[in-house]
Every structure is written in C-alpha cells, then in structure tokens.
Protein backbone atom coordinates (compact mmCIF):
# COMPACT_ATOMS: atom_id res chain seq x y z
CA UNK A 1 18.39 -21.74 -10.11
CA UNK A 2 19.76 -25.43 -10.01
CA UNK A 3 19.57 -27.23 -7.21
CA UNK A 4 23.37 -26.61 -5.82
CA UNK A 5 22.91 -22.66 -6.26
CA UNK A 6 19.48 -23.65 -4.22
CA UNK A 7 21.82 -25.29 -1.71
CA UNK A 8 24.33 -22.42 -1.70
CA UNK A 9 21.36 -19.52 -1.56
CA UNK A 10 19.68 -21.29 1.67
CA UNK A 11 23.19 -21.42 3.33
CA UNK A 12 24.14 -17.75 2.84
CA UNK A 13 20.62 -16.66 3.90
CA UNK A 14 21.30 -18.57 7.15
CA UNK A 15 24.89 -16.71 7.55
CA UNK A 16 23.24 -13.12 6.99
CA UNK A 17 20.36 -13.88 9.22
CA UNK A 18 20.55 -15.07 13.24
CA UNK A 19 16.99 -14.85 13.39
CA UNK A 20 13.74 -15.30 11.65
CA UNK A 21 13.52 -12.92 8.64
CA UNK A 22 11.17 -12.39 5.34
CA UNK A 23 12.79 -11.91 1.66
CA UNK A 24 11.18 -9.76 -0.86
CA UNK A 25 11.94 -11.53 -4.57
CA UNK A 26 11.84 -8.61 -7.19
CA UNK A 27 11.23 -10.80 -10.54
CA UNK A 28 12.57 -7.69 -12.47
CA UNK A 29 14.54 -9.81 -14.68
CA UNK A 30 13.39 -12.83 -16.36
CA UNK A 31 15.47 -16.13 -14.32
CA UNK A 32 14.45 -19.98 -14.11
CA UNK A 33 14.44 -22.53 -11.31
CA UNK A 34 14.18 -26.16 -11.70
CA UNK A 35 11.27 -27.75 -10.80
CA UNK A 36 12.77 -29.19 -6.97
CA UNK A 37 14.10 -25.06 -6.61
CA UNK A 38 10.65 -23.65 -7.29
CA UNK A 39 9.19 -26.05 -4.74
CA UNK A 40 11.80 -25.46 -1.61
CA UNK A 41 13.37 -21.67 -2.55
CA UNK A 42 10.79 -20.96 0.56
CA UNK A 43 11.54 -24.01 2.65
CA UNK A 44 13.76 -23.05 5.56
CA UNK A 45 12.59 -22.62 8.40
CA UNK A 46 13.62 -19.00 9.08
CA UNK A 47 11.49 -17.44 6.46
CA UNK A 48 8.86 -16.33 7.92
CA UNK A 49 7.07 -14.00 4.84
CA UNK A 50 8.18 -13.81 0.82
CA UNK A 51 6.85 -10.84 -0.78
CA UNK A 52 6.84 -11.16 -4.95
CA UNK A 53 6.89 -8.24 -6.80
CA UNK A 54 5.89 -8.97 -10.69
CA UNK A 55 5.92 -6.37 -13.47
CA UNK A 56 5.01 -9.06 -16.57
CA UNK A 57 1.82 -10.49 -16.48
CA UNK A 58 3.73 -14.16 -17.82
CA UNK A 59 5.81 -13.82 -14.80
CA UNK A 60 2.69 -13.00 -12.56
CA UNK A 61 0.78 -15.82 -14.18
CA UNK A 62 4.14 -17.91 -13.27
CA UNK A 63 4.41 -17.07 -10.01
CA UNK A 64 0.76 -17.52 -9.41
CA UNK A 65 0.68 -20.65 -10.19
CA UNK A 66 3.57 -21.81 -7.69
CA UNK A 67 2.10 -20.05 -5.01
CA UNK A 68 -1.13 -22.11 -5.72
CA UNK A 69 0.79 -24.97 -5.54
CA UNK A 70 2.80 -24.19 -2.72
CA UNK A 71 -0.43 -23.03 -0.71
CA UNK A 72 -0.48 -25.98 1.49
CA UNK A 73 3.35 -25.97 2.19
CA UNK A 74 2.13 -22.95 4.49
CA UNK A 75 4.11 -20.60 3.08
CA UNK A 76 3.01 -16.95 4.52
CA UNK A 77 3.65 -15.52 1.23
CA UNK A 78 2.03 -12.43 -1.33
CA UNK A 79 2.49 -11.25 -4.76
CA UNK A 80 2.60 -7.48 -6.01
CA UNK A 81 2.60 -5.23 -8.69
CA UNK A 82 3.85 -2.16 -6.84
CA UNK A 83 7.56 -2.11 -5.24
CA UNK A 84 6.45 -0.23 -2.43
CA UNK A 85 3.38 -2.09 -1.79
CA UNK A 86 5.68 -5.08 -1.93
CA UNK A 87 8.01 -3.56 0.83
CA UNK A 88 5.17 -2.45 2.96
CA UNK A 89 3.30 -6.07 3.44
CA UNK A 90 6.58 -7.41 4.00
CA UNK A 91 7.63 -4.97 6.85
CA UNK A 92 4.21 -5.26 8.26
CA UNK A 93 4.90 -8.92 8.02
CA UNK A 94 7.56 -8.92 9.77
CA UNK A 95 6.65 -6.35 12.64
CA UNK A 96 3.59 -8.57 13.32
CA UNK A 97 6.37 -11.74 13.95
CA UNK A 98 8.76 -9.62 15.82
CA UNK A 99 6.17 -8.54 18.17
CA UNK A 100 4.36 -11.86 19.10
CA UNK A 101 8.52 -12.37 20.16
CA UNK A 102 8.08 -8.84 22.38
C-alpha cells in the first residue's frame, strides 16, 4: 500500500462508516505497505479495534513487530491465528464501545 492508496483507503472507510467501527485485516495473501502506510493504516480516529488474523509465521513475525512498534500510538489492536477467534475479539470489541455509548 503506497501512500495515495493509504489516502484513498482512509477516505472510503470514512464513507462506509458514520460512526466508530473496528476492521478485521485477514493477511491471507502476502501484500506490502510502505513504511509511512504501516505506521498510520490504524490512524483515524474512527477505528476503534483492528483484529489481525495471520496464517504464516513470517507474516505473524511481521505483524508483530508493527504492533510493537505501534504500541504506544494506542492502538486497541490483537493478532490471531484462528478466523473465528479473530471475528469474536473484534465483535466483543466493538459491543464493549457501543455500550459505554448506551
């Protein structure tokens, strides 16, 4: 992901979504991001939860490593193994935020 796709992913989320929401990132296929894209995929606002779900252990060690370096951009985010494990922290996740709104 460059940084203009970056630009153009961040505005469609916001055109899908009128309120907070969570994304779940299924790293099925292999994919890059440039260095600034890894750092701000997460950024906006809105997301409130990213749940990874990893089936390679060179993508998990990947994606490890940016969430250790993202850990103090307070990103409320998890990595998986397990689809459905993935799914379920993530709508938990997001039932949690949706009822602090009642």
């Amino acid at each position: 992901m460059s940084d203009s796709t970056l630009d153009e992913y961040h505005s469609a989320l916001l055109k899908l979504f009128n309120t907070d929401f969570g994304l779940l990132i299924n790293k099925k296929h292999n994919y890059t991001y440039t260095f600034n894209s890894q750092h701000k995929i997460a950024d906006l606002r809105q997301i409130k939860a990213v749940a990874i779900v990893t089936y390679k252990s060179s993508t998990e060690a990947s994606t490890r490593s940016l969430l250790k370096n993202r850990s103090t951009a307070g990103w409320n985010a998890k990595m998986f193994k397990d689809y459905d494990k993935t799914l379920a922290w993530l709508r938990t996740e997001l039932a949690e935020l949706y009822n602090q709104y009642g």
